[in-house]
N, C-alpha and C. Protein backbone atom coordinates (compact mmCIF):
# COMPACT_ATOMS: atom_id res chain seq x y z
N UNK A 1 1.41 33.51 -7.87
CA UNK A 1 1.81 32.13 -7.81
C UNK A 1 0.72 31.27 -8.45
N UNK A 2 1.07 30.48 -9.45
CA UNK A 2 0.10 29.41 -9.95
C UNK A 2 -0.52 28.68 -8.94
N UNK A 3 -1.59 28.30 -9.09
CA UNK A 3 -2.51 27.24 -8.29
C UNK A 3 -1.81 25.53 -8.56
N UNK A 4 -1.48 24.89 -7.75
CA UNK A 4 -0.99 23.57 -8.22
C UNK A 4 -2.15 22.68 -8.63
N UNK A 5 -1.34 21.48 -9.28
CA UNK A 5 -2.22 20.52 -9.82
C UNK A 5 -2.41 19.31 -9.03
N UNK A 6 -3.56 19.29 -9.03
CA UNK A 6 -4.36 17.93 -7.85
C UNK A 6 -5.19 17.06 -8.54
N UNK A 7 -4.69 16.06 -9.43
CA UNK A 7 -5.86 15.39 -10.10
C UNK A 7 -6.19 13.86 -9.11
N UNK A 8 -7.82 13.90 -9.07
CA UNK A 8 -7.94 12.77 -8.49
C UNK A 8 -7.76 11.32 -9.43
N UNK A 9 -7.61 10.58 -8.84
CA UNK A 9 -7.72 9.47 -10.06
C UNK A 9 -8.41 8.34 -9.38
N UNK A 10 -9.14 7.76 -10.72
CA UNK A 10 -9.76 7.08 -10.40
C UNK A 10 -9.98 5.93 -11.26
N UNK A 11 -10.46 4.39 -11.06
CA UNK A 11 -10.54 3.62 -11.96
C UNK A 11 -11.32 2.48 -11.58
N UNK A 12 -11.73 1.89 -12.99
CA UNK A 12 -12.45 0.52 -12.26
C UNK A 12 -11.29 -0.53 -12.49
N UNK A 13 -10.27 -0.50 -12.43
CA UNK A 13 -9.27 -1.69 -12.74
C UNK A 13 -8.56 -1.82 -11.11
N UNK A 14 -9.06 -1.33 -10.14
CA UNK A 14 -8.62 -0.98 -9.10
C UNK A 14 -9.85 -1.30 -7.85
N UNK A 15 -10.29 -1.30 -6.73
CA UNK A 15 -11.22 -1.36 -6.15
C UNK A 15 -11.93 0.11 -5.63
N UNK A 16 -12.96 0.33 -5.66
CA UNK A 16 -13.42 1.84 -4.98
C UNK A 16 -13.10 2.15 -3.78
N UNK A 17 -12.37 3.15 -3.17
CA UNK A 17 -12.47 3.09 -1.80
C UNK A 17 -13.56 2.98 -0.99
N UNK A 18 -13.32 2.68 0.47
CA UNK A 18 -13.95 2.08 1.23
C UNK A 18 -14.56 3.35 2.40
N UNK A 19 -14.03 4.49 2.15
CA UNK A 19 -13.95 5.64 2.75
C UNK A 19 -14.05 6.65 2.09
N UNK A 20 -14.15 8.20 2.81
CA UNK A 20 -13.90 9.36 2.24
C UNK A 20 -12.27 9.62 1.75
N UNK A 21 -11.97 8.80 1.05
CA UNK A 21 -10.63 9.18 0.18
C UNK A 21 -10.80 8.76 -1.19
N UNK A 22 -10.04 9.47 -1.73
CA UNK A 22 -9.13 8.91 -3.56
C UNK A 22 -7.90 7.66 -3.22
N UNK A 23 -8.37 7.04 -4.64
CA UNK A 23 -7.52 6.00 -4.59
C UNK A 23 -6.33 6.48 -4.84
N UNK A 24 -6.18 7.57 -5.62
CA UNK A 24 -5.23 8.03 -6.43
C UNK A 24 -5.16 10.06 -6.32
N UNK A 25 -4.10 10.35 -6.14
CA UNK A 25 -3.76 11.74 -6.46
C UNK A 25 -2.94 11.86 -7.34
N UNK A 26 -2.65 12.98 -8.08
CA UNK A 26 -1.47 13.27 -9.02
C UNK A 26 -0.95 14.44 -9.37
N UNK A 27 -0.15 14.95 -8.62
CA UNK A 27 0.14 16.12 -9.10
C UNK A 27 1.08 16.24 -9.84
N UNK A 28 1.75 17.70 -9.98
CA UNK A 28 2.69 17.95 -11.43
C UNK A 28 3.79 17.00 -11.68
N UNK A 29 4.31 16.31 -9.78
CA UNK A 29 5.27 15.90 -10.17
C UNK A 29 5.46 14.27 -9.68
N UNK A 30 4.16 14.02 -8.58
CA UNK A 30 4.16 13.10 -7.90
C UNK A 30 2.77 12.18 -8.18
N UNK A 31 2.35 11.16 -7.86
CA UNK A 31 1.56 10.38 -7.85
C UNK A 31 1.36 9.72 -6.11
N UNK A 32 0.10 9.52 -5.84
CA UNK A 32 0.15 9.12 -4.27
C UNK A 32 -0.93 8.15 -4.41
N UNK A 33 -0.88 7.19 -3.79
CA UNK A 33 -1.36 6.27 -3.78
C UNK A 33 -2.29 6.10 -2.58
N UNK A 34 -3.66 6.09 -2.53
CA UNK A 34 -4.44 5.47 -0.95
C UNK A 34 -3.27 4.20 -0.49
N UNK A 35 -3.44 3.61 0.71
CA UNK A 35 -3.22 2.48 0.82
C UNK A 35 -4.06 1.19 -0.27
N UNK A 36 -3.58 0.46 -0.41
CA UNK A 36 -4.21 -0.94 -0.87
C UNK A 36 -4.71 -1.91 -0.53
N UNK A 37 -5.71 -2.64 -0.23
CA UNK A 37 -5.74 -3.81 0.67
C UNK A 37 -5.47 -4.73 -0.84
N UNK A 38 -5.60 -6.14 -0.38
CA UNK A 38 -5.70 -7.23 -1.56
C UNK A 38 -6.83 -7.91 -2.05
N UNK A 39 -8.14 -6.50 -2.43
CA UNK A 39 -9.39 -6.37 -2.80
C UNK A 39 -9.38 -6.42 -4.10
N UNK A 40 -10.32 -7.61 -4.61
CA UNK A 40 -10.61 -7.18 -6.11
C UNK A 40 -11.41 -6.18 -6.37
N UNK A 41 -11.67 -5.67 -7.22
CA UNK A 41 -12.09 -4.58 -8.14
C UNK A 41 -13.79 -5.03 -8.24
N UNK A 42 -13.76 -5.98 -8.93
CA UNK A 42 -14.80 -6.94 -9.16
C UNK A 42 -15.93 -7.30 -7.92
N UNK A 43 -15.52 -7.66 -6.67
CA UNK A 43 -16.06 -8.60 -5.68
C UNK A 43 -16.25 -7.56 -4.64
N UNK A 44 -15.23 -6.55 -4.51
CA UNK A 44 -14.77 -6.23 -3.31
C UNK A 44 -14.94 -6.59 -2.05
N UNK A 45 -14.38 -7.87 -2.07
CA UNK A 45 -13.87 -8.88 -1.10
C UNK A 45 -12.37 -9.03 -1.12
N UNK A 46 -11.64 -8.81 -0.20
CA UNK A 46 -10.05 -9.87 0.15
C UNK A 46 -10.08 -10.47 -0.55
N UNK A 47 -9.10 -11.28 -1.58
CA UNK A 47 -8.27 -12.24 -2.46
C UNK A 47 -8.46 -13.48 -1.21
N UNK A 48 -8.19 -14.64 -1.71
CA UNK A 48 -8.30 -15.89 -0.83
C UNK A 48 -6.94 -16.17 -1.22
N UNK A 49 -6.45 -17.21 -0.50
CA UNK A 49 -4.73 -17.44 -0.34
C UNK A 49 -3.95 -16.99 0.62
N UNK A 50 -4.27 -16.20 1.54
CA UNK A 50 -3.19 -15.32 2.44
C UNK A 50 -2.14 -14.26 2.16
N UNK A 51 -1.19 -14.07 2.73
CA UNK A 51 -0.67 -13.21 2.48
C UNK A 51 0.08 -12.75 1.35
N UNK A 52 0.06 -14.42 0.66
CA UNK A 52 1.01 -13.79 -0.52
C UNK A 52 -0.14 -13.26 -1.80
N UNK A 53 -1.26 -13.88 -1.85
CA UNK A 53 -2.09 -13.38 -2.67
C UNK A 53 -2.34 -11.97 -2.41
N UNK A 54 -2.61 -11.52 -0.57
CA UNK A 54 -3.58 -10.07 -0.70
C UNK A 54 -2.18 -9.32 -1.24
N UNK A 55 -1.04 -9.50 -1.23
CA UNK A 55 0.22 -8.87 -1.75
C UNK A 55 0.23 -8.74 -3.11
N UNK A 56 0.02 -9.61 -3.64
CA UNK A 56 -0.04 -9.43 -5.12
C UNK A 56 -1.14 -8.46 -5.49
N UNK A 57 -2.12 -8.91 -5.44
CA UNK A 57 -3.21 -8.33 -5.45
C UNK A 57 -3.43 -6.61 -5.13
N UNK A 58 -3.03 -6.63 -3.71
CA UNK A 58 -2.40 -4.88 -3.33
C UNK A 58 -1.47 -3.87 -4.14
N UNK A 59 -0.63 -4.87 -4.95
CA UNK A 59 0.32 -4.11 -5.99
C UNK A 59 -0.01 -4.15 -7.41
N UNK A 60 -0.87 -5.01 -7.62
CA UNK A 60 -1.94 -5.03 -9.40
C UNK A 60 -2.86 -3.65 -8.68
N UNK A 61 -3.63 -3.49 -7.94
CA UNK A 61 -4.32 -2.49 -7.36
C UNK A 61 -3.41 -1.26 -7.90
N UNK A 62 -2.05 -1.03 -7.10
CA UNK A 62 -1.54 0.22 -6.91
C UNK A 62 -0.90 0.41 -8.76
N UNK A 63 -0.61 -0.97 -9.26
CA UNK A 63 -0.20 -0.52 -10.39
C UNK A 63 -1.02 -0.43 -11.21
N UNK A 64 -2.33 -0.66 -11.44
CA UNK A 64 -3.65 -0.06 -12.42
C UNK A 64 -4.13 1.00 -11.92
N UNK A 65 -3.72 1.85 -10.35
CA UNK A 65 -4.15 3.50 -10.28
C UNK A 65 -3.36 3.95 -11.13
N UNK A 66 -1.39 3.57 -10.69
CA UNK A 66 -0.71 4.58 -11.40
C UNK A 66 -0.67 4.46 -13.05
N UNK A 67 -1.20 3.17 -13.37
CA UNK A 67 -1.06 3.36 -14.78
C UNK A 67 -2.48 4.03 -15.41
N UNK A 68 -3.38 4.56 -14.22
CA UNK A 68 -4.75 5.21 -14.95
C UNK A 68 -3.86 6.89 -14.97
N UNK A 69 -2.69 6.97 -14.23
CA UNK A 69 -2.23 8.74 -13.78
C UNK A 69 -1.57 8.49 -15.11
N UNK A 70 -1.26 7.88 -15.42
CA UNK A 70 0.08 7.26 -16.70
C UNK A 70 1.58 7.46 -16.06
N UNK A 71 1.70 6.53 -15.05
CA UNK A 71 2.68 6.13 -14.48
C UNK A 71 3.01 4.69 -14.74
N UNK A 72 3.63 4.45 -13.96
CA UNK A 72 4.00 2.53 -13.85
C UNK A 72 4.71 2.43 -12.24
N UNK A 73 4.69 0.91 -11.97
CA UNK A 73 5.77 0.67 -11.28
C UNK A 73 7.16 1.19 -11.13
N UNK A 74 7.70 1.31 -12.18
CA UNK A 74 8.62 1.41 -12.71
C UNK A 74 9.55 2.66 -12.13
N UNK A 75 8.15 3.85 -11.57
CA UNK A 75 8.56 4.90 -11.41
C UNK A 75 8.16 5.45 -10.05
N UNK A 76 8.04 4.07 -8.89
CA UNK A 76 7.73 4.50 -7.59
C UNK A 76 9.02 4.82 -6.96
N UNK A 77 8.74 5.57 -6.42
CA UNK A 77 10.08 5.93 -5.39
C UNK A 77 9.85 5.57 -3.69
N UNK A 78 8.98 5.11 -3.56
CA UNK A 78 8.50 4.68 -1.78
C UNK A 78 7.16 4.20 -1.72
N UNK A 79 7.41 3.16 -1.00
CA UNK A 79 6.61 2.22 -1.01
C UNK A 79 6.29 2.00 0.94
N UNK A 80 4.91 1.92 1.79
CA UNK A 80 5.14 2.09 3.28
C UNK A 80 3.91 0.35 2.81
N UNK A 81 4.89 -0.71 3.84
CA UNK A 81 3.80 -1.78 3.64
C UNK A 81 3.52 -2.28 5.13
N UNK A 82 2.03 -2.46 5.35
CA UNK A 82 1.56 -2.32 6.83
C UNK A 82 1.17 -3.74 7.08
N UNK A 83 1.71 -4.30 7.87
CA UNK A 83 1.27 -5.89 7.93
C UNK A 83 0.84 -6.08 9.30
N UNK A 84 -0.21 -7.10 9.54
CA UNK A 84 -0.79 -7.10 10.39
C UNK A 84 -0.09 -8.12 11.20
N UNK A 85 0.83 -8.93 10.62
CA UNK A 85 1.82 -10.12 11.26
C UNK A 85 3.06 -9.98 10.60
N UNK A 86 3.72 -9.44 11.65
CA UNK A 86 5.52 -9.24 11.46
C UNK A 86 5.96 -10.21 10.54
N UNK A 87 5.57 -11.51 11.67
CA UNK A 87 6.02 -13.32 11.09
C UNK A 87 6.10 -13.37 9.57
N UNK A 88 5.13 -12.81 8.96
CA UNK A 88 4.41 -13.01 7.51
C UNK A 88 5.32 -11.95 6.70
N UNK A 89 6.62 -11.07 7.55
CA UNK A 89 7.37 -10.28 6.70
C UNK A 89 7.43 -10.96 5.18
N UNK A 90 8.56 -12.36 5.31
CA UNK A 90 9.34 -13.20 4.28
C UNK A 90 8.78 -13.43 3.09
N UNK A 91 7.15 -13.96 3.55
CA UNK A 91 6.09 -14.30 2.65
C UNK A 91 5.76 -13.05 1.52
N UNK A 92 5.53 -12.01 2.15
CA UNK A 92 5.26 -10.83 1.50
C UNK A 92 6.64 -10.06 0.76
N UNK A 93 7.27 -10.30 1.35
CA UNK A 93 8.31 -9.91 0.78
C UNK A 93 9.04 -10.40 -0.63
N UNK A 94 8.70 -11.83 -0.41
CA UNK A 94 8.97 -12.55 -2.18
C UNK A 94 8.23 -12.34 -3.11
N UNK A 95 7.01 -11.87 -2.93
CA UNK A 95 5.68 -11.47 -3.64
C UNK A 95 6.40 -10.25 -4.40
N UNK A 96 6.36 -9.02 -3.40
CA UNK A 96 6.82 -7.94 -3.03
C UNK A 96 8.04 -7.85 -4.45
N UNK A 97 9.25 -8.74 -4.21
CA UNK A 97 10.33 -8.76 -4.73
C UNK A 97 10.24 -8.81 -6.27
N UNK A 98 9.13 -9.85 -6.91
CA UNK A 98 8.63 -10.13 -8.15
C UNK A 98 8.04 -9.07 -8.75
N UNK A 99 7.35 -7.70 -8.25
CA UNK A 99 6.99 -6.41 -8.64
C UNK A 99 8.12 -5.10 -8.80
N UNK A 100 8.96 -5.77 -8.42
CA UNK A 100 9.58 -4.35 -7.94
C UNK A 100 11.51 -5.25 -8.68
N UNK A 101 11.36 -5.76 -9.78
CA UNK A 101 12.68 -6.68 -9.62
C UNK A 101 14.65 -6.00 -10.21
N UNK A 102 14.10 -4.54 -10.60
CA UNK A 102 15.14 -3.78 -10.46
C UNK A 102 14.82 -2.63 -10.10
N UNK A 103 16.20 -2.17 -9.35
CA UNK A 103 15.92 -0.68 -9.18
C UNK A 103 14.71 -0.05 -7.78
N UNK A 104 14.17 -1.33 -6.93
CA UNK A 104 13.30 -0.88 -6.26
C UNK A 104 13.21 0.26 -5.87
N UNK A 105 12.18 0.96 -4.95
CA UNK A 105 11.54 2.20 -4.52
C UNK A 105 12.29 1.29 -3.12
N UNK A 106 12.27 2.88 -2.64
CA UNK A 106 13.13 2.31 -0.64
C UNK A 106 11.30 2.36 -0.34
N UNK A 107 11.11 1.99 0.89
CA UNK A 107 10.80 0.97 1.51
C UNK A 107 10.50 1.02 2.80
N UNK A 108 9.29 1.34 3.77
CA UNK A 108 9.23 1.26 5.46
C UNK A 108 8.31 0.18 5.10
N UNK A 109 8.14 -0.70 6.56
CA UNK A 109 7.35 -1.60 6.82
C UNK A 109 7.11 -1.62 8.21
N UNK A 110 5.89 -1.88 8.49
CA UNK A 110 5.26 -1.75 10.00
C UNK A 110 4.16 -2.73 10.10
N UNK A 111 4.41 -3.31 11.70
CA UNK A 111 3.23 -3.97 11.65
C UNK A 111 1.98 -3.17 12.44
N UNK A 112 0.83 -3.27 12.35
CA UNK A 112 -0.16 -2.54 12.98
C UNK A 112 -1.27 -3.59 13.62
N UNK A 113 -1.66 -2.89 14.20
CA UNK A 113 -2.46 -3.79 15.36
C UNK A 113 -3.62 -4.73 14.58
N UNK A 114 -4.37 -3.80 13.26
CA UNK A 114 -5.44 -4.31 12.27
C UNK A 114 -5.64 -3.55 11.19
N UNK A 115 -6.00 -4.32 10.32
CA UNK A 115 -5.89 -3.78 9.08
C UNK A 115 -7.58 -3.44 8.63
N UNK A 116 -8.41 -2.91 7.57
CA UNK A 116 -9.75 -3.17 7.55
C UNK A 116 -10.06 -4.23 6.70
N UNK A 117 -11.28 -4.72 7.09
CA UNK A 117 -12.16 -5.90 6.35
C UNK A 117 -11.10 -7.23 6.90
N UNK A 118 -10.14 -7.08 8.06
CA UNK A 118 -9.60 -8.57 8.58
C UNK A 118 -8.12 -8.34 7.66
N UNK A 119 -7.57 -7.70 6.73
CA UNK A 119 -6.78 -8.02 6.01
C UNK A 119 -5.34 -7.96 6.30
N UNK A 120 -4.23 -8.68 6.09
CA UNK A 120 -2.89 -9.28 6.54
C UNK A 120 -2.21 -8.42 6.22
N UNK A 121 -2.61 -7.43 4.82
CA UNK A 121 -1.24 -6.32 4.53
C UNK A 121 -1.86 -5.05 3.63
N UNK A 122 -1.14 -3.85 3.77
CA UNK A 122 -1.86 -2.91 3.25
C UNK A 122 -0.96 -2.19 2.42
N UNK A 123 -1.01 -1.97 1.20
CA UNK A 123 0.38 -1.06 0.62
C UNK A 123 -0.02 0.28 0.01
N UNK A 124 0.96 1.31 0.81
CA UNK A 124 0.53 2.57 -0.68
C UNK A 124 1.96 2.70 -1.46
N UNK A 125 1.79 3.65 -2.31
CA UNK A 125 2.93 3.93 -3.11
C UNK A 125 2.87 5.26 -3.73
N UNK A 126 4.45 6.13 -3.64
CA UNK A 126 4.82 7.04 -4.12
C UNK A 126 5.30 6.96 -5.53
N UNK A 127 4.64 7.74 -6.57
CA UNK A 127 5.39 7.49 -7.69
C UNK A 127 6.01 8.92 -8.53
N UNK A 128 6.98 8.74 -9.25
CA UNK A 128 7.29 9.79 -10.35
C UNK A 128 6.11 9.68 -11.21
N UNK A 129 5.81 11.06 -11.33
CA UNK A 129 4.49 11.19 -13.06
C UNK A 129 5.75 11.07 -14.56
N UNK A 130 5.22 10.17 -14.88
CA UNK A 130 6.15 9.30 -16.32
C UNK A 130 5.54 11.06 -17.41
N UNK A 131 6.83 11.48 -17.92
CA UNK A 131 6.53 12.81 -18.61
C UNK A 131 7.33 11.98 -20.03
């Protein structure tokens, strides 16, 4: 049996993790995403604005890993987004809506008790590897 393929990925268009993980995996057929906070790359500090910024911000993140695997948006199939305030669903969700505007990836959402560094929402993402 062949050995499978596990590439880590990595980038500076993205923020470094904050932990013992990869931002990015990729194998033959999938792409996996760490979670995201709405960290610049640059600062690695939280985005200012609230929730709709660390949202944006969380999905420029996830879409400069998958486009370092040579993926896109385009080709997520599941998306799990962790919010630290239910209330703040709507907000995130129009953000949310502007990334994803055909064809979305399905979709869980949960709120959790805390997020790290204080932050309102956390996203990872499943993607197809673009062949």
């Amino acid at each position: 049996m062949p050995n499978p393929i596990k590439e880590i990925i990595r980038t500076a268009r993205a923020p470094k993790a904050i932990g013992p993980y990869s931002a990015g995996i990729k194998t033959e057929q999938l792409i996996f995403t760490a979670g995201q906070l709405g960290i610049t790359p640059e600062s690695g500090n939280i985005v200012e604005g609230g929730i709709e910024s660390e949202t944006s911000q969380a999905l420029l993140n996830i879409q400069h890993i998958l486009e370092e695997a040579g993926s896109s948006l385009d080709w997520v199939v599941k998306t799990t987004v962790y919010l630290q305030d239910m209330t703040e669903f709507n907000r995130m969700n129009t953000i949310y809506a502007k990334f994803f505007m055909e064809n979305p990836p399905v979709r869980s959402t949960v709120q959790v008790a805390a997020l790290p560094k204080g932050a309102a929402v956390e996203i990872e993402a499943i993607a197809l590897v673009f062949r």
